[in-house]
N, C-alpha and C. Protein backbone atom coordinates (compact mmCIF):
# COMPACT_ATOMS: atom_id res chain seq x y z
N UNK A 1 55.55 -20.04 55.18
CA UNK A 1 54.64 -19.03 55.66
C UNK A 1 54.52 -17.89 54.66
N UNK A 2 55.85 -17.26 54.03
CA UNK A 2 55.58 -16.33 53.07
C UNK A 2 54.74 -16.78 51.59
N UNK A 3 54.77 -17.81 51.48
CA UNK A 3 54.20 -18.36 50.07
C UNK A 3 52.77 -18.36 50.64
N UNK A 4 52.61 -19.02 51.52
CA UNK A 4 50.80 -18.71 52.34
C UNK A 4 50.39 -16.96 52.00
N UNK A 5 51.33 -16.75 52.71
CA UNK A 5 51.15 -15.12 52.70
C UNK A 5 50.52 -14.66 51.07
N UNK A 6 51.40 -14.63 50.59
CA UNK A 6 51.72 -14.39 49.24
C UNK A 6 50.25 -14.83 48.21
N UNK A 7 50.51 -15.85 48.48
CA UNK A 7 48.67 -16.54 48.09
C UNK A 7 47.33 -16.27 48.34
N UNK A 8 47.32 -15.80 49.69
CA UNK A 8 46.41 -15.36 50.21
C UNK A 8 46.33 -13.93 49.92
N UNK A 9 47.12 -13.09 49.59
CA UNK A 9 47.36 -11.99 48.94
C UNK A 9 46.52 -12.00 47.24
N UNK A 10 47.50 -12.33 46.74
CA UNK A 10 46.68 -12.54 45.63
C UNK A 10 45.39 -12.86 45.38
N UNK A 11 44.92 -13.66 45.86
CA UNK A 11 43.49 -14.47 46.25
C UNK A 11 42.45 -13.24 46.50
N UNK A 12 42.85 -12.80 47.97
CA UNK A 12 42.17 -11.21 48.25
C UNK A 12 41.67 -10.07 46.94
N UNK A 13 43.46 -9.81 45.90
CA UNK A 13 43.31 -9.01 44.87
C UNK A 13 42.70 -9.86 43.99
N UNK A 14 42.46 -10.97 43.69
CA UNK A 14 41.66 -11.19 42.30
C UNK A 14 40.06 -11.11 42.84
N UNK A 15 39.93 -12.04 44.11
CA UNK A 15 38.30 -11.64 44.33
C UNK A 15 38.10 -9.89 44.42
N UNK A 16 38.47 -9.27 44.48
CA UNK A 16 38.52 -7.68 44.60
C UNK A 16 38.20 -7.23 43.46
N UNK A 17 38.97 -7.22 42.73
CA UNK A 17 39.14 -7.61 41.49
C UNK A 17 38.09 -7.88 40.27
N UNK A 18 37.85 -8.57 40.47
CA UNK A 18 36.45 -9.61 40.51
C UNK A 18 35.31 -8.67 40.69
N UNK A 19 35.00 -8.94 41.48
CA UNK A 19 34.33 -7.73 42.56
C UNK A 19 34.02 -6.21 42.19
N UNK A 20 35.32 -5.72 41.54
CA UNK A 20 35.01 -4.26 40.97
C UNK A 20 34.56 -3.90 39.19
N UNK A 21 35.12 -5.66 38.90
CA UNK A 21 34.52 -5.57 37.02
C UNK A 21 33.13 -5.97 37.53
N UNK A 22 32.27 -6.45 38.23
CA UNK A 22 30.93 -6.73 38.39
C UNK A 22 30.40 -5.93 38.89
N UNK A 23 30.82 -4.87 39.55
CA UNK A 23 30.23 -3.58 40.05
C UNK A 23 29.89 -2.69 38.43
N UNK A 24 31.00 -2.82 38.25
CA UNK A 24 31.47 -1.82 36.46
C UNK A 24 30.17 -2.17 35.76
N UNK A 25 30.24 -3.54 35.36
CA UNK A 25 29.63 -4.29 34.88
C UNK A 25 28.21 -3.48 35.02
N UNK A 26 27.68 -3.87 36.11
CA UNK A 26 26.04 -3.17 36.51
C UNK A 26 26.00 -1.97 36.55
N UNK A 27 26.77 -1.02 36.90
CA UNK A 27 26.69 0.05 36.74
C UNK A 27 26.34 0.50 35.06
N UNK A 28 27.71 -0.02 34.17
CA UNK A 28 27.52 0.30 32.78
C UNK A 28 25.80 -0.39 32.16
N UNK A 29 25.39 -1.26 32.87
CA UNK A 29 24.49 -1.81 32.16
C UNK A 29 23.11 -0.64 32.77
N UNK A 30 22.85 -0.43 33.84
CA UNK A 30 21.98 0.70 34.41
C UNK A 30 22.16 1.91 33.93
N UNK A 31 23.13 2.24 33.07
CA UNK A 31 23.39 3.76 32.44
C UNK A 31 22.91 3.31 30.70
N UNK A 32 22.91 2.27 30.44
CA UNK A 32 22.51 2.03 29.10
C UNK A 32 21.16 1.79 29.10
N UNK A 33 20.25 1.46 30.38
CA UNK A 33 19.18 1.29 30.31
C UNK A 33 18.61 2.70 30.53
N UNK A 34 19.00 3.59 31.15
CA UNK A 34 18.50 5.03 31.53
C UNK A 34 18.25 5.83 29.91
N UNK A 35 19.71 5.31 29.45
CA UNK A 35 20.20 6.66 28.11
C UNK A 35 18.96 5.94 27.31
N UNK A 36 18.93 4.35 27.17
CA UNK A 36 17.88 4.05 26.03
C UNK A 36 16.37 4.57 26.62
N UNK A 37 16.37 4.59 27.82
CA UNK A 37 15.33 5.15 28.08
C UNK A 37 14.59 6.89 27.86
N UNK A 38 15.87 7.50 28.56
CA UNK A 38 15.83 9.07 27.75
C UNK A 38 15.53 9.40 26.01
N UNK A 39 16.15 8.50 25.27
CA UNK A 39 16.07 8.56 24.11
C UNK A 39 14.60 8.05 23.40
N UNK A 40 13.76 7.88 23.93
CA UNK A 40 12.56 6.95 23.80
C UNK A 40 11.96 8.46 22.98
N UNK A 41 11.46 7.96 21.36
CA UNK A 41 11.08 9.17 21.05
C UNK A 41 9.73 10.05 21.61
N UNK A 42 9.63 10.97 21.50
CA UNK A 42 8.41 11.67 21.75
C UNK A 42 7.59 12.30 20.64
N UNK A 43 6.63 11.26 20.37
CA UNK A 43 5.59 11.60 19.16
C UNK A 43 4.27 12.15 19.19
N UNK A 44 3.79 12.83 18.59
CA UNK A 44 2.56 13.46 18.40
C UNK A 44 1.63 12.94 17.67
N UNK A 45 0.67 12.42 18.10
CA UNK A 45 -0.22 11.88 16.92
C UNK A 45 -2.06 12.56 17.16
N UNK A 46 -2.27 12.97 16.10
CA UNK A 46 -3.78 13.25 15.89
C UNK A 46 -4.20 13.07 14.93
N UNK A 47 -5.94 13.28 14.98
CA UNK A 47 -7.06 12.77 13.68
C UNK A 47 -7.12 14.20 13.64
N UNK A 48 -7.24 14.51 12.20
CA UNK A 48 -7.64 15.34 11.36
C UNK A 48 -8.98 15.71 10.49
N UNK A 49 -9.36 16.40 9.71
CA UNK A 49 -10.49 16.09 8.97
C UNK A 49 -10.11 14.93 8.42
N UNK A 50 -11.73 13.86 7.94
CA UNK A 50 -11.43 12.78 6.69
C UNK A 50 -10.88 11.72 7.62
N UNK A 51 -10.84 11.51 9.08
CA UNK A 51 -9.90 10.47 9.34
C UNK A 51 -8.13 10.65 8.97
N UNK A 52 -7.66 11.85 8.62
CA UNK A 52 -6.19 11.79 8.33
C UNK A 52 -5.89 11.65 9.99
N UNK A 53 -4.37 10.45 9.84
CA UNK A 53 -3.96 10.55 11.02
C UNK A 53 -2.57 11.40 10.99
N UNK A 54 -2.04 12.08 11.76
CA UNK A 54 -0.85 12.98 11.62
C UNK A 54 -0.35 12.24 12.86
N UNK A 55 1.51 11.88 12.42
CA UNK A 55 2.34 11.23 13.48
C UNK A 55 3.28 12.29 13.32
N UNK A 56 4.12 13.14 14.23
CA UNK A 56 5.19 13.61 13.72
C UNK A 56 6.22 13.45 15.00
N UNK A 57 7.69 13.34 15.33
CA UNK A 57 8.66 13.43 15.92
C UNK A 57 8.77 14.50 16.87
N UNK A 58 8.63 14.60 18.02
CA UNK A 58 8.75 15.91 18.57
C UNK A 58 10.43 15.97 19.12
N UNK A 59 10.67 14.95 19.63
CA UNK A 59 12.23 14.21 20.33
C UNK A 59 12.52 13.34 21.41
N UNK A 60 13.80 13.17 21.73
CA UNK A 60 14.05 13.99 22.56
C UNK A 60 15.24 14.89 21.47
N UNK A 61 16.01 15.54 22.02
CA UNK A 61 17.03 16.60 21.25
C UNK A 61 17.77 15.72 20.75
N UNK A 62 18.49 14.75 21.47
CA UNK A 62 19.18 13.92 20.53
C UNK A 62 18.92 12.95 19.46
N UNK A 63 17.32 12.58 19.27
CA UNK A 63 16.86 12.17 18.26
C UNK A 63 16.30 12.67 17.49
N UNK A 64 17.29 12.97 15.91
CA UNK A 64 16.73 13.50 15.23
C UNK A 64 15.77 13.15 13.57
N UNK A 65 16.10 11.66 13.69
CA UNK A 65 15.45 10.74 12.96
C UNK A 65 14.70 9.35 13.18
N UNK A 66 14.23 8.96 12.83
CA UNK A 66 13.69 7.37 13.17
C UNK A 66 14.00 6.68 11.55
N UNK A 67 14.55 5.75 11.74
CA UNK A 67 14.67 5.33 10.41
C UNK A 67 13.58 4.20 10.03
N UNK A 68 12.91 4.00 10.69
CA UNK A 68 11.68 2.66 10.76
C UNK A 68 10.78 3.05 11.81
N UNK A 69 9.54 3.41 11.00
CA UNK A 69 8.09 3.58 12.35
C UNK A 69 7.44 2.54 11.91
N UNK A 70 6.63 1.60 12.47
CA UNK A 70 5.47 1.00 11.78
C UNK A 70 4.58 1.25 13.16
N UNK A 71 3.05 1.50 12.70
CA UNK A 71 2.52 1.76 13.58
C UNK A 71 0.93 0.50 14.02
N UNK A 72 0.42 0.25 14.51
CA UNK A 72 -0.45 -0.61 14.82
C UNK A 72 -1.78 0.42 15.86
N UNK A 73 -2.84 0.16 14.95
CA UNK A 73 -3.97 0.21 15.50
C UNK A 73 -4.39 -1.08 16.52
N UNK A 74 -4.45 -0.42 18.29
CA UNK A 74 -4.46 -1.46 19.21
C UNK A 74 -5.87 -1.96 19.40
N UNK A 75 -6.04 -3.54 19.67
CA UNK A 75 -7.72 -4.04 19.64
C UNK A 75 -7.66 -4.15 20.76
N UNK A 76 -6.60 -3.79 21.95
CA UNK A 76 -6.98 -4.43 23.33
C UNK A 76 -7.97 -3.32 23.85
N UNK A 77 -8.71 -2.23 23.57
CA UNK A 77 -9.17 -1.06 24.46
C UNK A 77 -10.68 -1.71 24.05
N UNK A 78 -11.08 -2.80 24.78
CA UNK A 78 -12.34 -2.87 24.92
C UNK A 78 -13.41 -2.14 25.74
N UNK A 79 -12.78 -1.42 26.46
CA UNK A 79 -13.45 0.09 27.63
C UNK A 79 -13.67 0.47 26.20
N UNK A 80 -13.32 1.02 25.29
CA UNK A 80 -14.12 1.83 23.99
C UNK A 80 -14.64 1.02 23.13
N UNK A 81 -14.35 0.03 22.80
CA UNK A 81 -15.20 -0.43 21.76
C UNK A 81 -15.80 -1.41 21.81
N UNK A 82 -15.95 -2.14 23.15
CA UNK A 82 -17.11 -3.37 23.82
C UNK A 82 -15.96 -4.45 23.74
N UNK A 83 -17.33 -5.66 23.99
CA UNK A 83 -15.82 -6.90 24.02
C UNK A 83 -15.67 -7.75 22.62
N UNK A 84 -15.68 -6.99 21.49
CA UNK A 84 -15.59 -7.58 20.38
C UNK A 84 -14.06 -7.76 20.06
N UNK A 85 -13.60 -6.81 20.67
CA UNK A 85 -11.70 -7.04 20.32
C UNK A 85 -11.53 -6.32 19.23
N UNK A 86 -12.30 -6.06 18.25
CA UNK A 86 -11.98 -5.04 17.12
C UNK A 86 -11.74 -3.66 17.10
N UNK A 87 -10.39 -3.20 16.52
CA UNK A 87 -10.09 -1.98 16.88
C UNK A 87 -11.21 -1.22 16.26
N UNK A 88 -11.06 -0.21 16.91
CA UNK A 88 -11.82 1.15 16.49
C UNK A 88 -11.57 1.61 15.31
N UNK A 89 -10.49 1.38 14.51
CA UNK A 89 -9.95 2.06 13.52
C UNK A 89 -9.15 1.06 12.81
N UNK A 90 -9.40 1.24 11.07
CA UNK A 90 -8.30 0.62 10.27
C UNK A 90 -7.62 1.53 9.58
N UNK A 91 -5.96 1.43 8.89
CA UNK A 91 -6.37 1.93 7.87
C UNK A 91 -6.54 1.68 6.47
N UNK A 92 -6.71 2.63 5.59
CA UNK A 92 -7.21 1.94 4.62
C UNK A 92 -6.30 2.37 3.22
N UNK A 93 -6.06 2.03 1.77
CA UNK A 93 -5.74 2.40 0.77
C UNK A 93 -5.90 3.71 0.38
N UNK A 94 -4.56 4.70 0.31
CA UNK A 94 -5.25 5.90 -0.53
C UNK A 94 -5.13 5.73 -2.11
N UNK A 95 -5.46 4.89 -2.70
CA UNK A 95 -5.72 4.37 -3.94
C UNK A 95 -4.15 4.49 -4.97
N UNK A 96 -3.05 4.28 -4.15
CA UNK A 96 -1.85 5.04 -5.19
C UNK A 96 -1.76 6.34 -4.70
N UNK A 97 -2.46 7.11 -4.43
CA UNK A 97 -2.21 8.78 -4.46
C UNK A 97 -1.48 8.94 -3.08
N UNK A 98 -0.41 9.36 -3.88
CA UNK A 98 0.66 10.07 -2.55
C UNK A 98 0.90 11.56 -3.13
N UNK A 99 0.41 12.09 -1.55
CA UNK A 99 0.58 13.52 -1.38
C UNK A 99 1.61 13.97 -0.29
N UNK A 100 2.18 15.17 -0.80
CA UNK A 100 2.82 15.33 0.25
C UNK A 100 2.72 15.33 1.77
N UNK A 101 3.71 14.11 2.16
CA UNK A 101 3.22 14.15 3.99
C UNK A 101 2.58 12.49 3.96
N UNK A 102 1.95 12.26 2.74
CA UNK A 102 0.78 11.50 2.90
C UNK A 102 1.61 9.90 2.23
N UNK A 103 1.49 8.96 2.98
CA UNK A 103 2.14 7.40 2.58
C UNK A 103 0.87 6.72 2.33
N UNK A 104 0.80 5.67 1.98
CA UNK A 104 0.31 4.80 1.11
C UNK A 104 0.36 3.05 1.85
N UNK A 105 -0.14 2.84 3.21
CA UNK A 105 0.17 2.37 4.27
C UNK A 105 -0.13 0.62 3.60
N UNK A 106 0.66 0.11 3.89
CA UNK A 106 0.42 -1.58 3.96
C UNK A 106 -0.35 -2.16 4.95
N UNK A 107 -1.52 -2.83 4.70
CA UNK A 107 -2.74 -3.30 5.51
C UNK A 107 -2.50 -4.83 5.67
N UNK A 108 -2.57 -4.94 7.02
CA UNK A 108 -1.59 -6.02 7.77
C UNK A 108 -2.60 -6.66 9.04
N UNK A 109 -3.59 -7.35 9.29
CA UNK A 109 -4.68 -7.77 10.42
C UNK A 109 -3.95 -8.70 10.73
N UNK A 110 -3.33 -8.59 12.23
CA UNK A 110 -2.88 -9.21 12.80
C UNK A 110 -3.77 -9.08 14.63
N UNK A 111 -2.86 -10.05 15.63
CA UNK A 111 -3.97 -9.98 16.71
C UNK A 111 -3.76 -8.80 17.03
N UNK A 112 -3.01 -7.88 17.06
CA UNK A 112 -2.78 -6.70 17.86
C UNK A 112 -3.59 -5.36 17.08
N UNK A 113 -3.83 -5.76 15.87
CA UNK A 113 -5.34 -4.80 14.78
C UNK A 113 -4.39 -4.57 13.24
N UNK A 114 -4.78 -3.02 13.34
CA UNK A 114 -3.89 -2.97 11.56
C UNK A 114 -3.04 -2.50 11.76
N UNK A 115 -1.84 -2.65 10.81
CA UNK A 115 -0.77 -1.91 10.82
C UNK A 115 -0.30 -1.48 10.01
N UNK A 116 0.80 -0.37 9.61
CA UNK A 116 0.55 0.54 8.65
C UNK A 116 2.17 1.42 8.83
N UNK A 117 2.93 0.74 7.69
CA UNK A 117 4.41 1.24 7.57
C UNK A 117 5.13 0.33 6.93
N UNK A 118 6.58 -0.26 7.19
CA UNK A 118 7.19 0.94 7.86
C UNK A 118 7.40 2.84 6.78
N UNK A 119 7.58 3.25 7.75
CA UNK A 119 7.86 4.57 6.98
C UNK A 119 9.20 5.85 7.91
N UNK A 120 9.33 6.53 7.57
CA UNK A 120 10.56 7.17 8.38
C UNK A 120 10.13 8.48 9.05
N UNK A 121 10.45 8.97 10.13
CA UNK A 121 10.09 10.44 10.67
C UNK A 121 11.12 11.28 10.93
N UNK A 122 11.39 12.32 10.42
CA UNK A 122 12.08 13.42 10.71
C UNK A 122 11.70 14.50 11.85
N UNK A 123 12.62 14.78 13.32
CA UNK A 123 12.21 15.82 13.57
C UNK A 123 12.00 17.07 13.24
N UNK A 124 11.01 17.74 13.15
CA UNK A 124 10.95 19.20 12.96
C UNK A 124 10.61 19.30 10.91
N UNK A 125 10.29 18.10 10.90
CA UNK A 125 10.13 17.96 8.83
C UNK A 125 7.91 17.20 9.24
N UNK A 126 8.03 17.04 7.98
CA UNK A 126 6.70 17.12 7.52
C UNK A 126 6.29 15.80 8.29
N UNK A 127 4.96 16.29 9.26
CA UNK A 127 4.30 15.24 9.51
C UNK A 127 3.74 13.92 8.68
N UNK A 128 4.12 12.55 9.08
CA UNK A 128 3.44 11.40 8.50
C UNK A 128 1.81 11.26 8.31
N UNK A 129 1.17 11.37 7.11
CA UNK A 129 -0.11 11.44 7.31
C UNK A 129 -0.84 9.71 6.73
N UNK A 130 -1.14 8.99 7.80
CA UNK A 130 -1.90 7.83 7.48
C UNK A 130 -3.48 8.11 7.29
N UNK A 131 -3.91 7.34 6.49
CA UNK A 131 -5.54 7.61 6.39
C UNK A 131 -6.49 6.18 6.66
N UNK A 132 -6.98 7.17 8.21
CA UNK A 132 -8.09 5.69 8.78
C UNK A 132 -9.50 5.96 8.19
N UNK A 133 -10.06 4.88 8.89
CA UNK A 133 -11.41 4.55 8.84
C UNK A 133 -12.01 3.73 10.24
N UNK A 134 -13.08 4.63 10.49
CA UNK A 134 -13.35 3.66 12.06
C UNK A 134 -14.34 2.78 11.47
N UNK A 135 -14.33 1.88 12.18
CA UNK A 135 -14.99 0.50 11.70
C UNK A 135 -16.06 -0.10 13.57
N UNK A 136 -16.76 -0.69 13.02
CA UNK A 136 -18.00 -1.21 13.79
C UNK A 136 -17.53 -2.28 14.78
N UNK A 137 -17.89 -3.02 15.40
CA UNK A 137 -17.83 -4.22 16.14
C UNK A 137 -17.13 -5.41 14.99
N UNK A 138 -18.07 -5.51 13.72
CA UNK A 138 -17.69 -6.45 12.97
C UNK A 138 -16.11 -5.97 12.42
N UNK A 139 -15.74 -4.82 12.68
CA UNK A 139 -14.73 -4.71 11.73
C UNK A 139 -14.94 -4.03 10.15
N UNK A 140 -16.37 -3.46 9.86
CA UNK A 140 -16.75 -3.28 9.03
C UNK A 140 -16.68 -1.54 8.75
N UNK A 141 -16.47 -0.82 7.75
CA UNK A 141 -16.64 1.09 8.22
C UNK A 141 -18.14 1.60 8.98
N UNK A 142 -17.89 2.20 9.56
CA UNK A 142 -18.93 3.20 10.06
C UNK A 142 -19.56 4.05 8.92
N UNK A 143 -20.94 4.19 8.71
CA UNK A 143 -21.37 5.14 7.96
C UNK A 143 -21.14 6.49 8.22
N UNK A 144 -21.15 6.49 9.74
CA UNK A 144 -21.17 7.92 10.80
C UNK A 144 -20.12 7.61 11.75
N UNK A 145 -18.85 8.33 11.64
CA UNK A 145 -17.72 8.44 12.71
C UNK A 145 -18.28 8.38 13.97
N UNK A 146 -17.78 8.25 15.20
CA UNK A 146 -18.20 8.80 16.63
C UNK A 146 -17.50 9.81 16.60
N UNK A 147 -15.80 9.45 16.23
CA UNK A 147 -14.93 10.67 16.68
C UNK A 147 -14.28 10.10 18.05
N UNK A 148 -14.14 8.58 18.44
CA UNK A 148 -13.62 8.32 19.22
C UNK A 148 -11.77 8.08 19.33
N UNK A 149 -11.00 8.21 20.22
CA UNK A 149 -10.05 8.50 19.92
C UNK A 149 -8.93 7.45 19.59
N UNK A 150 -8.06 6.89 19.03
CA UNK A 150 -7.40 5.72 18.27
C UNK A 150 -6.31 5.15 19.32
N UNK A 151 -6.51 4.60 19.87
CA UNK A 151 -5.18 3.41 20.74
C UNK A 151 -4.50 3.16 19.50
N UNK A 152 -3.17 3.68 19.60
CA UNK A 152 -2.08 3.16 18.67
C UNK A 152 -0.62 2.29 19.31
N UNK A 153 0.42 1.78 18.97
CA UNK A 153 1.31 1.24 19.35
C UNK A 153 2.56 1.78 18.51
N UNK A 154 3.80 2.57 18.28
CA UNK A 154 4.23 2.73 17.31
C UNK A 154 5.69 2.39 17.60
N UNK A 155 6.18 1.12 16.86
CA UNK A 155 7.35 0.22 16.79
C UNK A 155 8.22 1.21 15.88
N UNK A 156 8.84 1.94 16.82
CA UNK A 156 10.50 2.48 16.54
C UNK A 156 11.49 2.03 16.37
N UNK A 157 12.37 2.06 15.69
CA UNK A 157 13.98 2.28 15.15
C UNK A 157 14.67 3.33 15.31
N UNK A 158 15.48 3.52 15.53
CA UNK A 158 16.97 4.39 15.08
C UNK A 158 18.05 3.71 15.43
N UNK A 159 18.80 3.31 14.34
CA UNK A 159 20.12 2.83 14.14
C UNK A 159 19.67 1.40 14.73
N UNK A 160 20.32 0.71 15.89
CA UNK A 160 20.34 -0.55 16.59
C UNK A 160 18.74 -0.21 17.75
N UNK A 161 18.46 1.19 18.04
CA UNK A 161 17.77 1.16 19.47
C UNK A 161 16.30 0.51 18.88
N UNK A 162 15.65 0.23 19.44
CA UNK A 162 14.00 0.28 19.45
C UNK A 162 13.27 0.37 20.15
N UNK A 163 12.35 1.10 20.63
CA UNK A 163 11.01 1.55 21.24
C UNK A 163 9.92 0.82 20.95
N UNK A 164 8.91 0.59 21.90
CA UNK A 164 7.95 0.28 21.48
C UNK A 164 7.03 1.55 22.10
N UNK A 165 6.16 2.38 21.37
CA UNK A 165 5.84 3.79 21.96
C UNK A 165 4.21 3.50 21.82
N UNK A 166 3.51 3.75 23.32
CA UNK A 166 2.32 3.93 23.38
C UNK A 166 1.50 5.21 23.26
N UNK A 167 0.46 5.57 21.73
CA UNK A 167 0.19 6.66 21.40
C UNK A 167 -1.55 6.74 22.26
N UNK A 168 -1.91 7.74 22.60
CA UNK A 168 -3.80 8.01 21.77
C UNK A 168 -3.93 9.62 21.17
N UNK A 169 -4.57 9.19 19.36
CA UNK A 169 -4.48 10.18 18.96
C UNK A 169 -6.30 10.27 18.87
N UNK A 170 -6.19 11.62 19.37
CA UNK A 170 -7.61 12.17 19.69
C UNK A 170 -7.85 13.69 18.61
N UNK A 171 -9.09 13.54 18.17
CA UNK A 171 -9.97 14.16 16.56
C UNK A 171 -9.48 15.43 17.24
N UNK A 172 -9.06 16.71 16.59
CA UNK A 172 -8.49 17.92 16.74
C UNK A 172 -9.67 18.68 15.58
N UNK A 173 -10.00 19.69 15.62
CA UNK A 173 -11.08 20.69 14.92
C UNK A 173 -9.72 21.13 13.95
N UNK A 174 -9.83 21.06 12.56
CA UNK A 174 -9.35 21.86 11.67
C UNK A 174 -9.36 23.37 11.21
């Protein structure tokens, strides 16, 4: 009877046991999904004169770098640009010339539109300046801007985390 006992004892403490690393378990995993979630950066993006696009880092406080942005002009916003699927915007070569702020973007047509990086953002340091061009139904430049505003996608890094961050940067008066 005591060895029953005894067994059944144990039995109780390991399912318990059991029981409280799988509690742990979900708990730790729901606090890693929150923190990666808090940490999700907060970016600023607008058109400038010329089509300059400006991306810069706002935070949250604990992020104070991104070590990898690449950003993608999105083709799914057919509410703006009909049902051709072509984004509104590419960007394009600044011929070699890098200015301060200003990168020199790799042109990449894939299904999701152009893309243009990677490159790095500092909070509270010099905005990223990409240089678009809005383009027609065919995909071709506009002679005459509308000034409509850019569906972007911008694929984050820092350290191991990644974001995928949904932008719209809308034409600002200089």
């Amino acid at each position: 009877m005591g060895d029953t006992l005894a067994f059944a004892a144990t039995a109780l403490t390991t399912v318990t046991a059991a029981g409280s690393w799988a509690a742990a378990w979900k708990l730790t995993t729901i606090e890693r999904h929150r923190w990666h979630a808090d940490m999700e950066p907060r970016l600023n993006a607008y058109i400038a004169s010329a089509c300059n696009l400006h991306i810069e880092l706002l935070g949250p406080s604990g992020l104070n770098k991104l070590d990898e942005v690449t950003v993608t002009v999105r083709s799914d916003c057919k509410h703006i640009h009909g049902d051709s699927g072509q984004p509104g915007y590419k960007f394009i070569d600044t011929d070699g010339k890098v200015e301060v702020g200003v990168i020199t973007p790799v042109d990449v047509e894939s299904d999701d539109g152009w893309t243009a990086g990677p490159f790095q953002l500092i909070r509270g340091g010099v905005p990223v300046v990409l240089v678009l061009v809005e383009v027609n139904h065919r995909g071709l430049p506009r002679s005459q801007g509308r000034g409509c505003p850019a569906y972007l996608t911008a694929s984050c890094r820092a350290g191991r985390l990644t974001w995928s961050v949904p932008l719209v940067a809308k034409h600002v008066e200089s």
